[in-house]
Structure formats: C-alpha cells, structure tokens
Protein backbone atom coordinates (compact mmCIF):
# COMPACT_ATOMS: atom_id res chain seq x y z
CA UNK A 1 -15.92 -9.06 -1.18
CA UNK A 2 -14.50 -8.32 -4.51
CA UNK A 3 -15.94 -6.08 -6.64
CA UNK A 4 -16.56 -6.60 -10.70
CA UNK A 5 -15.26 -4.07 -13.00
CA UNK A 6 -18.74 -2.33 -14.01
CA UNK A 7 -19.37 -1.72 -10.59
CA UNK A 8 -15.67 0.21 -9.98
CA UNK A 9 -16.09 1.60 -13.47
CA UNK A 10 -19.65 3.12 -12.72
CA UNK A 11 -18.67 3.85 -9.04
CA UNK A 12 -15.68 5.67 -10.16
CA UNK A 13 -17.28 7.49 -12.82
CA UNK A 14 -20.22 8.65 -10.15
CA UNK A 15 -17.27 10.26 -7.45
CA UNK A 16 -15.77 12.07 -10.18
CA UNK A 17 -18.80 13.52 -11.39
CA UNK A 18 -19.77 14.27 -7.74
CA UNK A 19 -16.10 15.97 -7.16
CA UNK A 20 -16.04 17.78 -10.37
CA UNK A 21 -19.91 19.08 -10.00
CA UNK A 22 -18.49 20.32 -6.21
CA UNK A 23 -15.37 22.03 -7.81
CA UNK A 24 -17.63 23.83 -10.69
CA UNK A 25 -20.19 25.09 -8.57
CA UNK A 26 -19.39 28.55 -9.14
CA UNK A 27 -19.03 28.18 -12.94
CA UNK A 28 -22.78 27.16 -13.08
CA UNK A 29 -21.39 24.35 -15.31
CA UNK A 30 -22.46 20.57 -14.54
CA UNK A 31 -20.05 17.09 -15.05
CA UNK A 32 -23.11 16.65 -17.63
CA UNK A 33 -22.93 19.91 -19.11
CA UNK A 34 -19.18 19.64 -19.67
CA UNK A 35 -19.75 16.42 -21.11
CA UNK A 36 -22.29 17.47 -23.79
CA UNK A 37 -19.50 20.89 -24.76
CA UNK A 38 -17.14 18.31 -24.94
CA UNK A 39 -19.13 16.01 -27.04
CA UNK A 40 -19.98 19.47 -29.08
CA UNK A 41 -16.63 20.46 -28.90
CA UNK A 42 -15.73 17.03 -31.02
CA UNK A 43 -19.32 17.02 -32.94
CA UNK A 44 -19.72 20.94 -34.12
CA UNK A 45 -22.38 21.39 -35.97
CA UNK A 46 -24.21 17.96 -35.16
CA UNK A 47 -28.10 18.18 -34.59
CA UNK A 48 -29.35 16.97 -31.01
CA UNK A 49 -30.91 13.64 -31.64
CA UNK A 50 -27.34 12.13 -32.74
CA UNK A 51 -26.15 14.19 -29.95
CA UNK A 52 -28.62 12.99 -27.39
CA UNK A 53 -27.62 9.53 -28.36
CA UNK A 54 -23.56 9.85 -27.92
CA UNK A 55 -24.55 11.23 -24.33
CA UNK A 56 -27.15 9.00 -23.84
CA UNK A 57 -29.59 11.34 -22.42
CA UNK A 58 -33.21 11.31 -23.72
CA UNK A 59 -34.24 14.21 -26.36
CA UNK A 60 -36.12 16.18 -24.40
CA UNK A 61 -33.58 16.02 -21.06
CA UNK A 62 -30.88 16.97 -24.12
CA UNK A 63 -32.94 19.95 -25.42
CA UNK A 64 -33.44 21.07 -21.69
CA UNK A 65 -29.27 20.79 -21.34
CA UNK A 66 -29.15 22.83 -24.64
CA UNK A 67 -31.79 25.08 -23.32
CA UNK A 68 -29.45 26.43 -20.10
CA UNK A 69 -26.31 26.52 -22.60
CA UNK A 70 -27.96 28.84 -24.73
CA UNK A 71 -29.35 30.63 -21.74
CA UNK A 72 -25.77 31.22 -20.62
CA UNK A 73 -24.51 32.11 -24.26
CA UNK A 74 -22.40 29.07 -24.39
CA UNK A 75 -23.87 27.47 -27.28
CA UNK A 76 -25.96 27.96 -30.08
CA UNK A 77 -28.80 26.26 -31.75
CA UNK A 78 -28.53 27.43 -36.12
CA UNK A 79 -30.97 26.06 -38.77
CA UNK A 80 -30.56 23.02 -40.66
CA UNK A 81 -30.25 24.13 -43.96
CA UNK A 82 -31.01 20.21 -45.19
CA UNK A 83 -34.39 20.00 -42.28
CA UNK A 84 -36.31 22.65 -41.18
CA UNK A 85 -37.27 21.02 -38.22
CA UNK A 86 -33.59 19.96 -37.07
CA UNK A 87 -31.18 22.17 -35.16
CA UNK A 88 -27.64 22.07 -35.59
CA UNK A 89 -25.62 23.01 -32.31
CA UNK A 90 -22.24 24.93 -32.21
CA UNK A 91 -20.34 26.33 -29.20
CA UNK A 92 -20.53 30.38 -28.55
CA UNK A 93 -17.16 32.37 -28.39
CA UNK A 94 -17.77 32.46 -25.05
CA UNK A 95 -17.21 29.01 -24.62
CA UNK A 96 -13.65 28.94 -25.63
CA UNK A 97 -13.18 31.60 -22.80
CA UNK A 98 -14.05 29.01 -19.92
CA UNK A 99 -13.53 25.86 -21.93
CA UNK A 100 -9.52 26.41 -20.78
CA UNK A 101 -10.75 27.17 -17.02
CA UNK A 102 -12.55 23.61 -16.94
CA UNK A 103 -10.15 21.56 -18.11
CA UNK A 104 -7.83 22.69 -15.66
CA UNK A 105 -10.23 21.58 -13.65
CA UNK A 106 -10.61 18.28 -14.48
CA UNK A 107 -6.64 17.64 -15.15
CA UNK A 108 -6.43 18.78 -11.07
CA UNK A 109 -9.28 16.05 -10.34
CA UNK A 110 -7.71 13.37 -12.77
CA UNK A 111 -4.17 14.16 -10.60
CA UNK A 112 -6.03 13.70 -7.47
CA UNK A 113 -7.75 10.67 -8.78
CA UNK A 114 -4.41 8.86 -9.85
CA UNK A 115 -2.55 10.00 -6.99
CA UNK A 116 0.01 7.55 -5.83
CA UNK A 117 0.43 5.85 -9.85
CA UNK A 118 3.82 6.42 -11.75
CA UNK A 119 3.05 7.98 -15.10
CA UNK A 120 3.56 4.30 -16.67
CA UNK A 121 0.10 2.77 -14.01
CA UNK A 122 -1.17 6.04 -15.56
CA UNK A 123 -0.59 5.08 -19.11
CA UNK A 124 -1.41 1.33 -18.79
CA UNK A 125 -4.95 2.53 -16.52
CA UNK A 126 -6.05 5.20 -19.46
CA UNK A 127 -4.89 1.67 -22.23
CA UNK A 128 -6.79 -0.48 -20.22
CA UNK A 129 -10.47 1.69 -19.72
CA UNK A 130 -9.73 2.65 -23.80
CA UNK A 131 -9.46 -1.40 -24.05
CA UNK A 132 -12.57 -2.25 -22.38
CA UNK A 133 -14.65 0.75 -23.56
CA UNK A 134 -13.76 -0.57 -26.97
CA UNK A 135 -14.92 -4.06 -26.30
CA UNK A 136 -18.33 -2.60 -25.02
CA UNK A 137 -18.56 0.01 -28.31
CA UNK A 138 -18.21 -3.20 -30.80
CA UNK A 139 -20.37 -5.40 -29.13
CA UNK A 140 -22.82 -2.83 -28.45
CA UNK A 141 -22.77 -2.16 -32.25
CA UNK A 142 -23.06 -5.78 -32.80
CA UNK A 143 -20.05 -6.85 -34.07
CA UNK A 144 -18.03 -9.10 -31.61
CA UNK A 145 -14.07 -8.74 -31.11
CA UNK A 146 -11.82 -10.86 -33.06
CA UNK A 147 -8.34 -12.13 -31.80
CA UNK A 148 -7.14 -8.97 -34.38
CA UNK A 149 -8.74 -6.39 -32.39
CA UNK A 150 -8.69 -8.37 -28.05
C-alpha cells in the first residue's frame, strides 16, 4: 500500500516531534514550545493572536504556552503601547542561553532523520517540502499557483 504525501508529511512531522520531545526532556522545553521561540525568535515583538495563528494553536492553548515561558523566564509578555488590551511577546536573555543548546539538538535529530542521503537528496528533500509547503501557503491564502511560481 502506498502512502500519499500528507500522510508521510504529517507522520514524519509526528516522530520528530515525539524524538525531539524525548531528547528535551530535561530542558523542560516541548517540540511545541520550541516551535512558538522559534516563531518568536522570527516575530519579536508580535502580539499572541497573530502568533497563535502562525502556530495554529487556539488563543487560549497559546496564552497557556506563553504562560509556562514566562514561568521559566524565557519570554516576556510587554504592553502594547497602540492596545491596552494586547500583549506584545519578546524572548528573555535567558533564552539566547539555551536557544544554542536546542538547536544542536534538533541539527543531531535532522542528521539522524536523513541518515543514509548525500548532502545533494538533502538539498533536493529540504527544495522539495519548501516546494510543496509553498503550494499549500498560496492556496491556503487563496491565490492558486501559476506556471511562474509550480
């Protein structure tokens, strides 16, 4: 039986959460709590409905995630000077100290993952995922590819 793409994509995605989740244990940091520094990492200073909706996690499981971070002194919620309502989210000091520690991390699991591919399978896999994420972004935005951009 042959598998389609989503399901390898999603299946995929689900062991290396599980493996990365097993090999951050001690850290106290989550494959979804890396994911939301590393959105923050990109996004400093964003407030967490945009940021809720780049994870796509709903608000309140977002302001829970936020919650722990803060906890842990890894990020910080500041004011919106433009909302008084809104919180803008940056990452602590302290999260450049592990930030380095996590990647490594997840560079040894992407080495394991891609064990057994030349550096050119490598280069062609990470061109191919960027391809088809890409497709998904635009039509999930609504506009659909053109022979330009397939």
């Amino acid at each position: 039986m042959s598998e389609t793409i989503g399901f390898l994509l999603n299946d995929t995605a689900r062991l290396f959460r599980r493996a990365f989740n097993a090999r951050t244990k001690h850290s106290g940091i989550t494959a979804l709590q890396w994911r939301l520094i590393s959105y923050l990492k990109r996004h400093e200073g964003i407030r967490q409905g945009p940021l809720a909706e780049l994870i796509e996690v709903e608000p309140i499981t977002l302001s829970r995630m936020v919650d722990r971070l803060v906890e842990a002194e890894l990020v910080e919620r500041r004011a919106d000077p433009t909302d008084r309502r809104a919180w803008r989210l940056y990452l602590t000091p302290r999260t450049g100290a592990i930030v380095g520690g996590m990647r490594d991390i997840a560079d040894a699991l992407t080495e394991e993952a891609t064990e057994g591919l030349s550096a050119a399978e490598r280069a062609q896999l990470v061109e191919l995922v960027e391809r088809v994420r890409a497709n998904l972004s635009r039509r999930e935005c609504g506009k659909e590819p053109t022979k330009e951009t397939m």
